[in-house]
C-alpha atoms as a PDB file:
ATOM      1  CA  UNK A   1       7.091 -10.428  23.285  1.00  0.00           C
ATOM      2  CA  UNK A   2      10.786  -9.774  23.303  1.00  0.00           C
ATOM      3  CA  UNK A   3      11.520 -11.863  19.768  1.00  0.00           C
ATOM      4  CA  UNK A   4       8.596  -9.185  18.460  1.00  0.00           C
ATOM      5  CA  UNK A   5      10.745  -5.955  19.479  1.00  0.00           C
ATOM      6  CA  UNK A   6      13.722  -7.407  18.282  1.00  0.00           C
ATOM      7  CA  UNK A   7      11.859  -7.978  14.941  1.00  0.00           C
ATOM      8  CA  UNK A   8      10.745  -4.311  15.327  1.00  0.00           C
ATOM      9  CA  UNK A   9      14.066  -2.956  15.440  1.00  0.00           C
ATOM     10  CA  UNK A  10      15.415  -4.203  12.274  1.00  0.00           C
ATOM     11  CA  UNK A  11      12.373  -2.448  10.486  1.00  0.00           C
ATOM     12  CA  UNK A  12      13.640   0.866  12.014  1.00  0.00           C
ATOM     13  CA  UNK A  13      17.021   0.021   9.727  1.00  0.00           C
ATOM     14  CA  UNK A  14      15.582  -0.963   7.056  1.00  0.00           C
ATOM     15  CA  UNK A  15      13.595   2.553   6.957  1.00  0.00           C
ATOM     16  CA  UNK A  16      16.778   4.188   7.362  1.00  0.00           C
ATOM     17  CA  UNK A  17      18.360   2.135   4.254  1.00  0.00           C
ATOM     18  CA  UNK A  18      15.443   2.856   2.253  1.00  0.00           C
ATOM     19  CA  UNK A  19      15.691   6.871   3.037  1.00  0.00           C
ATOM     20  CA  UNK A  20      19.325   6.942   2.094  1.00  0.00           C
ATOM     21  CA  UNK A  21      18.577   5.054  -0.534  1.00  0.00           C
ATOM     22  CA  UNK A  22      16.458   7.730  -1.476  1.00  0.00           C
ATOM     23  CA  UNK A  23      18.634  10.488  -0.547  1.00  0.00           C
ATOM     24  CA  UNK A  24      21.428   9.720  -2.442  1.00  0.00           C
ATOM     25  CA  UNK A  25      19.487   8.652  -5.772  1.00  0.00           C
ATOM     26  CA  UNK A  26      17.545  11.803  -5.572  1.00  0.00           C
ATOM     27  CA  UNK A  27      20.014  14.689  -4.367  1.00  0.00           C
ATOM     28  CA  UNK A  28      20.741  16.273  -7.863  1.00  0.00           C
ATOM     29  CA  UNK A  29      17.420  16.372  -9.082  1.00  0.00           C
ATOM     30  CA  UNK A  30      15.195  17.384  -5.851  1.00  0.00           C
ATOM     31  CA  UNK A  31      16.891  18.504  -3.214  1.00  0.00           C
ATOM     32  CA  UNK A  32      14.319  19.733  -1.119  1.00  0.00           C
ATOM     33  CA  UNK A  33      12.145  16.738  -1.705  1.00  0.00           C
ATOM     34  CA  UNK A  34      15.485  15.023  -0.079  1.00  0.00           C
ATOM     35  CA  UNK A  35      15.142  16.690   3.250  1.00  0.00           C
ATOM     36  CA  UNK A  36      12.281  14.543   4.091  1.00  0.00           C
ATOM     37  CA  UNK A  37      13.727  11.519   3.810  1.00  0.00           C
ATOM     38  CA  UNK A  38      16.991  12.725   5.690  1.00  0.00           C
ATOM     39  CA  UNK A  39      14.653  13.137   9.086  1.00  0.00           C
ATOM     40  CA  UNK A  40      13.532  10.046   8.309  1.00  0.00           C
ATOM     41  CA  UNK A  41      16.952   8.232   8.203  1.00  0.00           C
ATOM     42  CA  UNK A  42      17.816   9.894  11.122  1.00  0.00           C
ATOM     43  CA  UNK A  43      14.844   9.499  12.942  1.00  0.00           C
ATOM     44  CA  UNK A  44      14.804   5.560  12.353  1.00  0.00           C
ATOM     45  CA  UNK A  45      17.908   5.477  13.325  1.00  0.00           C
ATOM     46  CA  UNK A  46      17.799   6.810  16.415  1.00  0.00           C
ATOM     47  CA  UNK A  47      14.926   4.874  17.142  1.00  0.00           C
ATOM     48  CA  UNK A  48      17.004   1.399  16.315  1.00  0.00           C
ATOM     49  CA  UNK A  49      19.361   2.072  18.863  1.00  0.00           C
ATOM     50  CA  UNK A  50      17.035   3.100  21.205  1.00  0.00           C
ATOM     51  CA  UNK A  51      14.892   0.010  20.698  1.00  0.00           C
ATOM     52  CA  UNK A  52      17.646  -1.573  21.004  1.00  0.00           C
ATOM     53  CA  UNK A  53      18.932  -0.552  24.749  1.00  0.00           C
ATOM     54  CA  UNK A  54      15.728  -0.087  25.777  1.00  0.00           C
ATOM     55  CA  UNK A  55      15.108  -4.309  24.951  1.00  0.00           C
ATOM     56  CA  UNK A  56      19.158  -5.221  26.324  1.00  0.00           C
ATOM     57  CA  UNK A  57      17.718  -3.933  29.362  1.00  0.00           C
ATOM     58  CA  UNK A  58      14.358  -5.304  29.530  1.00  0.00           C
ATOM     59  CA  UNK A  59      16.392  -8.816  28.914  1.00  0.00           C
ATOM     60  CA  UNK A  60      18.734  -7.925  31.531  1.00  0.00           C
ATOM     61  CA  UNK A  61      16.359  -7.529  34.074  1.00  0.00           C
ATOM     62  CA  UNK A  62      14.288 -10.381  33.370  1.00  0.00           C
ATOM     63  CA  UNK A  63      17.171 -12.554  33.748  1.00  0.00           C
ATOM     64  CA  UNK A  64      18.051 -11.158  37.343  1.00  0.00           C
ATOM     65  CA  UNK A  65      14.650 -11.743  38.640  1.00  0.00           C
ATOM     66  CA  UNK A  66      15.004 -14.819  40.863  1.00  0.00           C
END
């Protein structure tokens, strides 16, 4: 289960590289289409890193457990 969220929280990035992908090809020419995919980058994002904690600690205390 643990190699699955670990999978998981790569695909949060690559969501985020994908929006500011987006964002940046897309700013002159439709802005407010943009504003969608900003949430989205930051969203993911925040997301990765919680993922991310949230599994360093699951590990953690599976490996304490006698």
């Amino acid at each position: 289960m643990i190699k699955i969220l670990k999978y998981t929280e790569y695909l949060y990035l690559i969501v985020a590289v994908l929006s500011l992908y987006k964002i940046f090809s897309e700013w002159n020419t439709n802005r407010e289409g943009t504003y969608l995919f900003i949430f989205f980058a930051i969203i993911s994002t925040a997301m990765f890193l919680f993922r991310r904690r949230y599994r360093q600690k699951f590990e953690k205390r599976n490996q304490d457990k006698p």
